[in-house]
Structure formats: C-alpha cells, structure tokens
PDB file of N, CA and C in Angstrom:
ATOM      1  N   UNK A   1      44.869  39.630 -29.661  1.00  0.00           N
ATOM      2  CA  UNK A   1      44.982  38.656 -30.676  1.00  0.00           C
ATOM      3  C   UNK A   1      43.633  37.985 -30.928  1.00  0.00           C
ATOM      4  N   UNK A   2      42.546  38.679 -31.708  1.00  0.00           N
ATOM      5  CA  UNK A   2      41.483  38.321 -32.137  1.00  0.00           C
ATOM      6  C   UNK A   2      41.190  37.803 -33.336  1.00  0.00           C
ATOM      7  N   UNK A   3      41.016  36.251 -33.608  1.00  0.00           N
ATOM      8  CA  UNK A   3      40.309  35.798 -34.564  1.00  0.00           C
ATOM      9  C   UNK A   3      39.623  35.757 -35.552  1.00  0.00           C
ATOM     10  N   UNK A   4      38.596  36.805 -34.880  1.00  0.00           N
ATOM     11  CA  UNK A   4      37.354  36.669 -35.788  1.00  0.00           C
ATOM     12  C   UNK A   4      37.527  37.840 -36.294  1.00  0.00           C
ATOM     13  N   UNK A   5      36.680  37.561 -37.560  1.00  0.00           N
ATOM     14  CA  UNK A   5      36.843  38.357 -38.842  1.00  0.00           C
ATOM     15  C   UNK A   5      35.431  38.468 -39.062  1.00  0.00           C
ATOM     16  N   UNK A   6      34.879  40.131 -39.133  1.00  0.00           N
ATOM     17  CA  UNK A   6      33.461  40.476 -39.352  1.00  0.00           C
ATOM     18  C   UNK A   6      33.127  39.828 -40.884  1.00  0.00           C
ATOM     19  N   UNK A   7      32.149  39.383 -41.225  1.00  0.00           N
ATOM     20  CA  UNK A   7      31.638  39.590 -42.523  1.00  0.00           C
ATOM     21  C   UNK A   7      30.923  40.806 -43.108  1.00  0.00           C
ATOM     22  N   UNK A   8      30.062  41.223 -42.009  1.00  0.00           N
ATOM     23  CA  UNK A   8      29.638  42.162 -42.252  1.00  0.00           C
ATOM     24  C   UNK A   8      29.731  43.487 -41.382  1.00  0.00           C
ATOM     25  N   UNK A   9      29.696  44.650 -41.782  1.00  0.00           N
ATOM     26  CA  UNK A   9      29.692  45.670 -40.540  1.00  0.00           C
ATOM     27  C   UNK A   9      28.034  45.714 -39.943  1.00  0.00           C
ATOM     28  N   UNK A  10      27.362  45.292 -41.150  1.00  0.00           N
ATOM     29  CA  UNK A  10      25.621  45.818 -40.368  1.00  0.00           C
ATOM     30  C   UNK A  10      25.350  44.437 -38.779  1.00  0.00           C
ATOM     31  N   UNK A  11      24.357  45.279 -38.137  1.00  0.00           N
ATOM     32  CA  UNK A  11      23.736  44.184 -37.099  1.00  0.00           C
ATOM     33  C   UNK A  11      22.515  43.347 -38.125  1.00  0.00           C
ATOM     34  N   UNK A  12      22.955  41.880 -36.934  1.00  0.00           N
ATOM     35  CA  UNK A  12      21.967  41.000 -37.957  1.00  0.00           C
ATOM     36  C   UNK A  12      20.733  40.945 -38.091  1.00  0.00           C
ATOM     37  N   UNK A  13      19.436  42.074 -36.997  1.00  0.00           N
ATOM     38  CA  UNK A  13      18.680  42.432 -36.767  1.00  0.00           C
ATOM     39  C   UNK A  13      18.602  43.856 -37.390  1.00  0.00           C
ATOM     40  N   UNK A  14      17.295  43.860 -37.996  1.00  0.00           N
ATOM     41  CA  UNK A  14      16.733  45.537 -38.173  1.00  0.00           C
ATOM     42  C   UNK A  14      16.314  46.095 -37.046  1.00  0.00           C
ATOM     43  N   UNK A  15      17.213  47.487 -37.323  1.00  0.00           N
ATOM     44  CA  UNK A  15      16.758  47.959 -35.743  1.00  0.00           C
ATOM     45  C   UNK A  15      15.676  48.654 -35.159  1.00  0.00           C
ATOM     46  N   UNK A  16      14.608  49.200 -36.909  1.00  0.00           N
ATOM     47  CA  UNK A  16      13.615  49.467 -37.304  1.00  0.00           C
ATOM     48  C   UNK A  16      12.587  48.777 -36.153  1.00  0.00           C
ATOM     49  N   UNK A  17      12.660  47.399 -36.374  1.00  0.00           N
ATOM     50  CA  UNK A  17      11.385  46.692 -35.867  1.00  0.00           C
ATOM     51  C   UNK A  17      11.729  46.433 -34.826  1.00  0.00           C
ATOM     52  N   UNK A  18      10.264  46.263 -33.747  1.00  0.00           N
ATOM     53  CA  UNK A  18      10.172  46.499 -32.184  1.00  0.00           C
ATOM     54  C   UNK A  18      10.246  44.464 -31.599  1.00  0.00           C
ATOM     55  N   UNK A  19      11.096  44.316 -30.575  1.00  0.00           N
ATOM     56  CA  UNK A  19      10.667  43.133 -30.552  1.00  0.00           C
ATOM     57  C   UNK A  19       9.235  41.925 -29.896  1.00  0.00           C
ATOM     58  N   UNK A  20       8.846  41.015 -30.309  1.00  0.00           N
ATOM     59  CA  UNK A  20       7.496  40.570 -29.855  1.00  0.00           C
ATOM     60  C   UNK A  20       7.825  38.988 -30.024  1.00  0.00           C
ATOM     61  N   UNK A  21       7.925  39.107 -28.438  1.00  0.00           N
ATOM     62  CA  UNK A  21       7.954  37.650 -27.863  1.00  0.00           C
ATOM     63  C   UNK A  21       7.304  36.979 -28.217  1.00  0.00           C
ATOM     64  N   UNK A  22       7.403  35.750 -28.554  1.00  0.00           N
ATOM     65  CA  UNK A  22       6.030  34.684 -29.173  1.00  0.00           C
ATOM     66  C   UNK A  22       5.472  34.289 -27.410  1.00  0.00           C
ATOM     67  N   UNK A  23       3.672  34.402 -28.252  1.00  0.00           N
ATOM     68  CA  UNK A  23       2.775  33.941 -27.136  1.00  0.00           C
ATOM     69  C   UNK A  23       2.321  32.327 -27.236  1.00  0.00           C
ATOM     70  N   UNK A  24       2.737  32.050 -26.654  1.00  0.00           N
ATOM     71  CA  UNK A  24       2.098  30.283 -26.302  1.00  0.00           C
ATOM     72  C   UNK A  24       0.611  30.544 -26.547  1.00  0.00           C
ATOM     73  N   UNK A  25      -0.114  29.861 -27.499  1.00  0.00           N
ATOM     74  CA  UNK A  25      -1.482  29.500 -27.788  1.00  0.00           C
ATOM     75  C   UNK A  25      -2.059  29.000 -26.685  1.00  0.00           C
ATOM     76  N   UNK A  26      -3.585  29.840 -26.512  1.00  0.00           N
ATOM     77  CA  UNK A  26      -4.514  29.247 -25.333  1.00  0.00           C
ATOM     78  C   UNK A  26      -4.985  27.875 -25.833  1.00  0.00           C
ATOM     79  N   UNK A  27      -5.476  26.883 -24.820  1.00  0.00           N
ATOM     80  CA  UNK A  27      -5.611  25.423 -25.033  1.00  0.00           C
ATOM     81  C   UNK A  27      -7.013  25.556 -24.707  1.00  0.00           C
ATOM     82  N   UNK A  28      -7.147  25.592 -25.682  1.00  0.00           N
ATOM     83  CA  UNK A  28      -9.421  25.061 -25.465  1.00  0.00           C
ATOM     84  C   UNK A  28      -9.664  23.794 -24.552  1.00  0.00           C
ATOM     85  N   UNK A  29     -10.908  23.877 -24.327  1.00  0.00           N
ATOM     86  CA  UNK A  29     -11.649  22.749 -23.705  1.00  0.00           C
ATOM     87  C   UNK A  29     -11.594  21.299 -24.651  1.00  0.00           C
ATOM     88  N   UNK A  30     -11.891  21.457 -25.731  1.00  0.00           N
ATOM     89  CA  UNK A  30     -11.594  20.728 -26.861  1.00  0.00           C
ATOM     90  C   UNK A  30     -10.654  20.088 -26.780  1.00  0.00           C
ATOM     91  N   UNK A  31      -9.221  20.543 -26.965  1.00  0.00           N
ATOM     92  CA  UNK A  31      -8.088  19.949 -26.740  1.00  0.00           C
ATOM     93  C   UNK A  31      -7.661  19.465 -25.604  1.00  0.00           C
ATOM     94  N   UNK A  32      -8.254  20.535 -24.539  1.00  0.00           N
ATOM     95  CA  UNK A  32      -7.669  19.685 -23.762  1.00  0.00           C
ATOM     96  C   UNK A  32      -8.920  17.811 -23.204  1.00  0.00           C
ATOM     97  N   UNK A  33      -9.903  18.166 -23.980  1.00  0.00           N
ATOM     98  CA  UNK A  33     -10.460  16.658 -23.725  1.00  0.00           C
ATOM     99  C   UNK A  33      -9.869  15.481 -24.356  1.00  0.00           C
ATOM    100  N   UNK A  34      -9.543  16.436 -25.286  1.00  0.00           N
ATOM    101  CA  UNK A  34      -8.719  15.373 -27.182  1.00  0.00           C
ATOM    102  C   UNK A  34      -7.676  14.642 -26.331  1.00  0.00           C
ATOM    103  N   UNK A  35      -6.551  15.702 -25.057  1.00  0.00           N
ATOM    104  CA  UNK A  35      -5.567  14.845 -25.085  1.00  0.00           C
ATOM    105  C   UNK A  35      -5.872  13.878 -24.058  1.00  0.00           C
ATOM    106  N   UNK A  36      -6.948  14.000 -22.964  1.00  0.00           N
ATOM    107  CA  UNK A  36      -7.111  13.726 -21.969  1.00  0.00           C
ATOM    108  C   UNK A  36      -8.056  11.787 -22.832  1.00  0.00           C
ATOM    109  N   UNK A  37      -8.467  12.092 -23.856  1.00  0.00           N
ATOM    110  CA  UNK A  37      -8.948  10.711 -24.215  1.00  0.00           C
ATOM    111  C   UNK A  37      -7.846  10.060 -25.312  1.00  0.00           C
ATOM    112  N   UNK A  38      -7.138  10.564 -25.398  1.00  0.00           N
ATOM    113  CA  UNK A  38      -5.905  10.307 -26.443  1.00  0.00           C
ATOM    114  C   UNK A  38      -4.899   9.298 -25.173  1.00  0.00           C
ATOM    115  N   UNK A  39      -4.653   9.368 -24.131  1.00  0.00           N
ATOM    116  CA  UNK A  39      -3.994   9.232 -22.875  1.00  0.00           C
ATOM    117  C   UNK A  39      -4.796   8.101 -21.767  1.00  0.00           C
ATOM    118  N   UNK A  40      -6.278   8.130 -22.163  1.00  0.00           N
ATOM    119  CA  UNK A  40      -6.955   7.401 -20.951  1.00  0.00           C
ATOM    120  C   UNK A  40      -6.961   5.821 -20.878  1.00  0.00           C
ATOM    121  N   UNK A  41      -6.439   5.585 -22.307  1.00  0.00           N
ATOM    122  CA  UNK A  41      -5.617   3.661 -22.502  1.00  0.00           C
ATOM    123  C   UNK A  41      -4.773   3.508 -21.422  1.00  0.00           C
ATOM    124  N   UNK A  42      -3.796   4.125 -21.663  1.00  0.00           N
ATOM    125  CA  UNK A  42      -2.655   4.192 -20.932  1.00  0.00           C
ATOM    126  C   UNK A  42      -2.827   4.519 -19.541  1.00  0.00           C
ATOM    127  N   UNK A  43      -3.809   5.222 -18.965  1.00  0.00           N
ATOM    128  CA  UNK A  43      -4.001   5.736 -17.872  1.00  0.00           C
ATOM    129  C   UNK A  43      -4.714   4.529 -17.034  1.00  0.00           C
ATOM    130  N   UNK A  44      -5.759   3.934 -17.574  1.00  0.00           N
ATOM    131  CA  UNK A  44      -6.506   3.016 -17.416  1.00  0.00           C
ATOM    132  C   UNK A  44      -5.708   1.470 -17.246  1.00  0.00           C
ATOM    133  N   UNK A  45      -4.655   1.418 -18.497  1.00  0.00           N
ATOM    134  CA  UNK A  45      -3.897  -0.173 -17.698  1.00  0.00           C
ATOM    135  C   UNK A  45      -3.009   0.233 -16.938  1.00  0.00           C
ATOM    136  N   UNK A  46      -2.345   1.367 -16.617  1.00  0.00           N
ATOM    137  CA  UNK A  46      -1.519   1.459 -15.373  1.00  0.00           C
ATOM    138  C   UNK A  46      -2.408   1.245 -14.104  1.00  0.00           C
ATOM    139  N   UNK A  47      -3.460   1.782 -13.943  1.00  0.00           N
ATOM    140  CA  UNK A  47      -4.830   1.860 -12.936  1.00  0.00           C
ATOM    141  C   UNK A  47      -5.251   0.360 -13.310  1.00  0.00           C
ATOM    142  N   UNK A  48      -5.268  -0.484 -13.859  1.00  0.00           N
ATOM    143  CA  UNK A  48      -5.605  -1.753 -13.712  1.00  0.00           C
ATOM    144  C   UNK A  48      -4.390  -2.873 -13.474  1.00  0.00           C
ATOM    145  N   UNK A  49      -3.189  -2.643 -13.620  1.00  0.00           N
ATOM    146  CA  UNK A  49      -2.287  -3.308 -13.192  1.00  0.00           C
ATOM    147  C   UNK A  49      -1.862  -3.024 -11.814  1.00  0.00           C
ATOM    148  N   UNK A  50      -2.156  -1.687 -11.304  1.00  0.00           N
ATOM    149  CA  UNK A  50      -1.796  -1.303 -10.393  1.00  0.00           C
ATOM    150  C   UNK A  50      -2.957  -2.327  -9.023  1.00  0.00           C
ATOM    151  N   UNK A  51      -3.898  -2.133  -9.407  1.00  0.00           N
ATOM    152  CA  UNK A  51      -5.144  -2.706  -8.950  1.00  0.00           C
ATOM    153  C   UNK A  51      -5.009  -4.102  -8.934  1.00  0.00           C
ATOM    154  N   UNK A  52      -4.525  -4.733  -9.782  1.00  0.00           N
ATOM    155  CA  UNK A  52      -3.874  -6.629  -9.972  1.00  0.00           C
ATOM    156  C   UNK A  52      -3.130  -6.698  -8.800  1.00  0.00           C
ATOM    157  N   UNK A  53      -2.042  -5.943  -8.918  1.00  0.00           N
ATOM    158  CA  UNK A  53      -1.039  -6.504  -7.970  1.00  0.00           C
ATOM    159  C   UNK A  53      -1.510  -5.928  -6.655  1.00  0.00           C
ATOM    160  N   UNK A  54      -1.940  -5.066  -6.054  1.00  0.00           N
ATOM    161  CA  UNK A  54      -2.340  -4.908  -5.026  1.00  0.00           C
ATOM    162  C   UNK A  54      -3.364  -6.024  -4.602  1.00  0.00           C
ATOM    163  N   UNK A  55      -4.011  -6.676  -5.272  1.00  0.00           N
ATOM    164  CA  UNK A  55      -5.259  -7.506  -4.751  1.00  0.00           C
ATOM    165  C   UNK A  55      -4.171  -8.579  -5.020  1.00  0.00           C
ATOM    166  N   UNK A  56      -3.524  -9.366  -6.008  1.00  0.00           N
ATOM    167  CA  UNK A  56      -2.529 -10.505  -5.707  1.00  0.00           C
ATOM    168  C   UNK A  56      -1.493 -10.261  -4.494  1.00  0.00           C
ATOM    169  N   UNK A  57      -0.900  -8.964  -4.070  1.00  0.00           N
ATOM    170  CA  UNK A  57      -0.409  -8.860  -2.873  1.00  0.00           C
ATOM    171  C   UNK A  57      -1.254  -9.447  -1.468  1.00  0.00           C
ATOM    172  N   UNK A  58      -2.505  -9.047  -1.570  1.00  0.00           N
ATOM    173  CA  UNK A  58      -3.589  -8.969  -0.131  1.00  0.00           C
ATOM    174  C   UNK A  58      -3.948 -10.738  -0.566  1.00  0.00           C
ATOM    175  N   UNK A  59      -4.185 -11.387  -1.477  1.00  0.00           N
ATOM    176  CA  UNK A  59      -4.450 -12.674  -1.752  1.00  0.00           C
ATOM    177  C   UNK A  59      -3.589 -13.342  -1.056  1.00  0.00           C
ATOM    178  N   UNK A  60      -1.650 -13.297  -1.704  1.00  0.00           N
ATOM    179  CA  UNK A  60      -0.965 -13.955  -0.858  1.00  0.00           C
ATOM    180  C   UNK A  60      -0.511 -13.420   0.587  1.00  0.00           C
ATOM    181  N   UNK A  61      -1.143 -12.683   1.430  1.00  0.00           N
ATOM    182  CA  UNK A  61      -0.428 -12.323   2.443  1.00  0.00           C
ATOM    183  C   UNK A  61      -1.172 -13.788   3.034  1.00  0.00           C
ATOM    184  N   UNK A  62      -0.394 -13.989   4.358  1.00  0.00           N
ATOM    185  CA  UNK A  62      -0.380 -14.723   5.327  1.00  0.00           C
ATOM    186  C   UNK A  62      -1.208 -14.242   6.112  1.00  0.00           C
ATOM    187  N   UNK A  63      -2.872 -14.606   6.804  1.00  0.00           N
ATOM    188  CA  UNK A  63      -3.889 -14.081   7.292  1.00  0.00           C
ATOM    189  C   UNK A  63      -3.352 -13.944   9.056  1.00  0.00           C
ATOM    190  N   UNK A  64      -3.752 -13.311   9.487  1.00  0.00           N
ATOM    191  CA  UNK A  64      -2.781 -12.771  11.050  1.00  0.00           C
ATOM    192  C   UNK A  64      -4.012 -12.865  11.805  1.00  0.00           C
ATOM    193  N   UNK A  65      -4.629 -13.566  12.757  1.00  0.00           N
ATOM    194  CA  UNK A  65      -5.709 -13.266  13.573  1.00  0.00           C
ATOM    195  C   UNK A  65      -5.379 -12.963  15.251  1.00  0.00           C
ATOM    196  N   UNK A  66      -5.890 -12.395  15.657  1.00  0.00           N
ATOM    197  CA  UNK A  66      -5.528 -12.170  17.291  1.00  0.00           C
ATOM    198  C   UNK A  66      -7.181 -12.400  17.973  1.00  0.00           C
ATOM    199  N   UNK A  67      -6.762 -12.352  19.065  1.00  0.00           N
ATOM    200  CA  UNK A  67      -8.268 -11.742  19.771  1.00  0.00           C
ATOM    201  C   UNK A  67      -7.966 -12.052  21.141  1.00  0.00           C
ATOM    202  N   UNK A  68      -8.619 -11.609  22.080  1.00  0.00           N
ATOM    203  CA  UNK A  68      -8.142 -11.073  23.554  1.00  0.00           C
ATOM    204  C   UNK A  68      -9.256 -11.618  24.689  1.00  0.00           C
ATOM    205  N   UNK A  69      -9.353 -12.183  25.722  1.00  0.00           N
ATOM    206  CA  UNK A  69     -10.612 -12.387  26.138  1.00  0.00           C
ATOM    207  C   UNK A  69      -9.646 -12.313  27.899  1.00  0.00           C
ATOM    208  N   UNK A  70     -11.045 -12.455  28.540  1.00  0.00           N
ATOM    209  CA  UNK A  70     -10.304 -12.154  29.993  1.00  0.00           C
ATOM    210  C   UNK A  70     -11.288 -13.667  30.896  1.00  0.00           C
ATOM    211  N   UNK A  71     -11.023 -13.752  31.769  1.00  0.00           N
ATOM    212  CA  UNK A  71     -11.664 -14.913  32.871  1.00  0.00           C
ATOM    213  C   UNK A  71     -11.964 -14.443  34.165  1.00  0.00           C
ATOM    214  N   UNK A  72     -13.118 -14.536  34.901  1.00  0.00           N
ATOM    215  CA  UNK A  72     -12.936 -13.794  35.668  1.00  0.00           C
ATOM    216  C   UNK A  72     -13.745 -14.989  36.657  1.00  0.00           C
ATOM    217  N   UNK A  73     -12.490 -15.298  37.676  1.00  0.00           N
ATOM    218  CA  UNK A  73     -13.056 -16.486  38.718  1.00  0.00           C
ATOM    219  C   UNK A  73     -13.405 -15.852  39.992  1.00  0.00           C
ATOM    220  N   UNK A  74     -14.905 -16.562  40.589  1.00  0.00           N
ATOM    221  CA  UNK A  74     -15.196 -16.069  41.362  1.00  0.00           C
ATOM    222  C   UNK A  74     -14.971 -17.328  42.571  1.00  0.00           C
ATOM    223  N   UNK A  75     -14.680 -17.316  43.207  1.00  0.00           N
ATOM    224  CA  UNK A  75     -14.491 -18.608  44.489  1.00  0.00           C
ATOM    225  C   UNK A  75     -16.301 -18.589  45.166  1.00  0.00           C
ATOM    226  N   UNK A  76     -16.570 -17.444  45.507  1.00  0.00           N
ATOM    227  CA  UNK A  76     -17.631 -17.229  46.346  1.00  0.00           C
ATOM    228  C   UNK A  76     -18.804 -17.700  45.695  1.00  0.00           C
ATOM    229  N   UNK A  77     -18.692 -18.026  44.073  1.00  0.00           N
ATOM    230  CA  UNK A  77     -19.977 -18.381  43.641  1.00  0.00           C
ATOM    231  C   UNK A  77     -21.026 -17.427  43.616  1.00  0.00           C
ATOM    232  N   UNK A  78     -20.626 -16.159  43.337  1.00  0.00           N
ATOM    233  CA  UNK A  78     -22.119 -15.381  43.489  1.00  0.00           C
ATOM    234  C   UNK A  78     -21.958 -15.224  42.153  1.00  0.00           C
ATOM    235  N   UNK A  79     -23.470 -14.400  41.580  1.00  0.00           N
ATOM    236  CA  UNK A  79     -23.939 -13.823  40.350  1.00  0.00           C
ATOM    237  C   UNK A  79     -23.769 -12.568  40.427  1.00  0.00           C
ATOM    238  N   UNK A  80     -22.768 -12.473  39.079  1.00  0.00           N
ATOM    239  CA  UNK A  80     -22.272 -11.039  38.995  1.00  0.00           C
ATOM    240  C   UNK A  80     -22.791 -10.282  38.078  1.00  0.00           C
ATOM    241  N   UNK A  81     -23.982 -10.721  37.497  1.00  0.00           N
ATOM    242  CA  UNK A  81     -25.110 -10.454  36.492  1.00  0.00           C
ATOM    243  C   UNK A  81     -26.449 -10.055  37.254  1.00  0.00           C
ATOM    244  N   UNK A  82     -26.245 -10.291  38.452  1.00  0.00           N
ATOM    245  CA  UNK A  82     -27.841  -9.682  38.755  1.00  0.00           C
ATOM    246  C   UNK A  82     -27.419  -8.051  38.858  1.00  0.00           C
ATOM    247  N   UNK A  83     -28.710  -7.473  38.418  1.00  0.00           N
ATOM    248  CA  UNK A  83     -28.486  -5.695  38.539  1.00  0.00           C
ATOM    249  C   UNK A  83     -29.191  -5.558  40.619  1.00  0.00           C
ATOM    250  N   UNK A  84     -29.657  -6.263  41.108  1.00  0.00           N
ATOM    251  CA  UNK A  84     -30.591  -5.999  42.201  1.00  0.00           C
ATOM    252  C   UNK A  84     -29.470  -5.726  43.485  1.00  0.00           C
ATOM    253  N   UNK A  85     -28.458  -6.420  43.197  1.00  0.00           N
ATOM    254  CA  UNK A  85     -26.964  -6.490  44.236  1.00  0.00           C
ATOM    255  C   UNK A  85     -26.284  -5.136  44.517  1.00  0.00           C
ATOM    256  N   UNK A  86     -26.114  -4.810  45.367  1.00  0.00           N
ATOM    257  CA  UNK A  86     -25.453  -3.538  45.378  1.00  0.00           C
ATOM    258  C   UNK A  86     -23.832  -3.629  46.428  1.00  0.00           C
ATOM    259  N   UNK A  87     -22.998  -3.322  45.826  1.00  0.00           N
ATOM    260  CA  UNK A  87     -21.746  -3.472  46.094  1.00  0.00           C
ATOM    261  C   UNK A  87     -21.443  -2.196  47.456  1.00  0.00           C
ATOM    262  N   UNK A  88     -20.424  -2.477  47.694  1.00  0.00           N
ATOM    263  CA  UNK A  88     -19.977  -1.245  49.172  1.00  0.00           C
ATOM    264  C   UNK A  88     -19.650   0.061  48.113  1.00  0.00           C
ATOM    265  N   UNK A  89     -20.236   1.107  49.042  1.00  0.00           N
ATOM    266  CA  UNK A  89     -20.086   2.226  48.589  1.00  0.00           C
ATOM    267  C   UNK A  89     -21.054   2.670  47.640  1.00  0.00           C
ATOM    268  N   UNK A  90     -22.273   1.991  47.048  1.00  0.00           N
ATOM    269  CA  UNK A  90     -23.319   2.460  46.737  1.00  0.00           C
ATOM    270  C   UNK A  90     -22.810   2.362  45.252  1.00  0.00           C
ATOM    271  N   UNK A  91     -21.810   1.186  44.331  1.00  0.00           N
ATOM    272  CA  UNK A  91     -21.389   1.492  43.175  1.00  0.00           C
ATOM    273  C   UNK A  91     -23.057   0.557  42.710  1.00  0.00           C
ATOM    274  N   UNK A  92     -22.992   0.822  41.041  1.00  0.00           N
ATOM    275  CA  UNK A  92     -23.561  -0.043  40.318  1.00  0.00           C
ATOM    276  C   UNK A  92     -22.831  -1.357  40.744  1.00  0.00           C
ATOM    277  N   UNK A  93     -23.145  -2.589  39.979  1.00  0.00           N
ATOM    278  CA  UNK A  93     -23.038  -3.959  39.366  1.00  0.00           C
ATOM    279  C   UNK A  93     -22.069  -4.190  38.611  1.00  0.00           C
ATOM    280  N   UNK A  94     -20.877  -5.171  38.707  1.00  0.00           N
ATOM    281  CA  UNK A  94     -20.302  -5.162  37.278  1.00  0.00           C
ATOM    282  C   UNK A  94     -21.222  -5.623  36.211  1.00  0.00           C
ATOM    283  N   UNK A  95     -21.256  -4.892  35.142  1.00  0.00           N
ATOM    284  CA  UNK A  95     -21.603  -5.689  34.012  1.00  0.00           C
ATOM    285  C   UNK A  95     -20.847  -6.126  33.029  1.00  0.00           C
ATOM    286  N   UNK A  96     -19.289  -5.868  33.070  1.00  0.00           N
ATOM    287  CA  UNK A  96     -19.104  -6.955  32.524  1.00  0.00           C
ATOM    288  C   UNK A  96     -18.666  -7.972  32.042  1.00  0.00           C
ATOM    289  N   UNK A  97     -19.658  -9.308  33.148  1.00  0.00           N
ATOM    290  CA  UNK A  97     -20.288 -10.179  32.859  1.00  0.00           C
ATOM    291  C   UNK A  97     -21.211  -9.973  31.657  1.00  0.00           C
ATOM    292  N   UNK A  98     -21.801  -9.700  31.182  1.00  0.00           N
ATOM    293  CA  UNK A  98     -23.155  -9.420  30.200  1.00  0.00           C
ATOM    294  C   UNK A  98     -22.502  -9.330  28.910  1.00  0.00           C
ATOM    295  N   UNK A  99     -21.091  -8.539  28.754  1.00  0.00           N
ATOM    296  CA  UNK A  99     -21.137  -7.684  28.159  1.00  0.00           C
ATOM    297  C   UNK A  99     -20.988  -9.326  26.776  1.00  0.00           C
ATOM    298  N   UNK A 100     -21.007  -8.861  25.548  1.00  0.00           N
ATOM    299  CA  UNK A 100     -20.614  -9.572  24.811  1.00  0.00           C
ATOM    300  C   UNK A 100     -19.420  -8.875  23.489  1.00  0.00           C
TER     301      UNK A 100
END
C-alpha cells in the first residue's frame, strides 16, 4: 500500500555527467590576516578585561605573610662563630650562626 505517485519515470540527475564534489577554496595569507585584524578588537578587550579582573582579584586578596626563624641557646656561653674551634671528631664549626 504505496502512496507515492511518480511524476516522472526519468532520474532527476543526467546520467551522462560524472560527479565533482565541490572543493573548499584555499585561504591566502591575505585573508587570513583580513580576518585575524577584523577579530583583534574583540580579542584585545577580552585580553584586557581578563587582565582587570585578575589584577582587581590580587589587589583585594588578603596579604598572608609567614616567616620561620630558630633560637639557639647556649648555657656555656661560648662563640659559635669562631671558625678556629674545632668540635669532637674533627667536624667543621657550626655556621649557622653567621648565616643570614
């Protein structure tokens, strides 16, 4: 139980001619600079808004400082900075004392 009703018996193509895919046009240097400055507004305030809020982000952060230091008590009162002292076992000196 089929519907359709031919109009015509021929195919809607000549069968004569061979078929030829359309080729996408090569894009010159030209064009492609045309679109690349046609685009660089737009490219440029996204890259400058982007750049705002990152530096208003780092503006309001809350500044975090640490730093670490050590104490080192000696009862005996000696100098732990002279190099001339030589410790048991033939080590160097601490240095550091010195160090900054």
């Amino acid at each position: 139980m089929n519907t359709l009703i031919p109009i015509a018996h021929e195919l809607p193509a000549n069968t004569g001619q061979a078929f030829r895919p359309i080729e996408p046009e090569k894009m010159h240097l030209r064009q492609l600079f045309g679109i690349l400055l046609q685009r660089a507004k737009l490219g440029l305030a996204v890259a400058g808004v982007v750049f705002v809020l990152v530096m208003a982000a780092f503006a309001l952060k809350t500044p975090t400082y640490s730093a670490m230091g050590s104490v080192v008590i000696d009862p005996s009162h000696e100098n732990l900075a002279q190099a001339n002292q030589q410790q048991q076992g033939g080590l160097p000196p601490d240095t550091s004392a010195v160090d900054t």
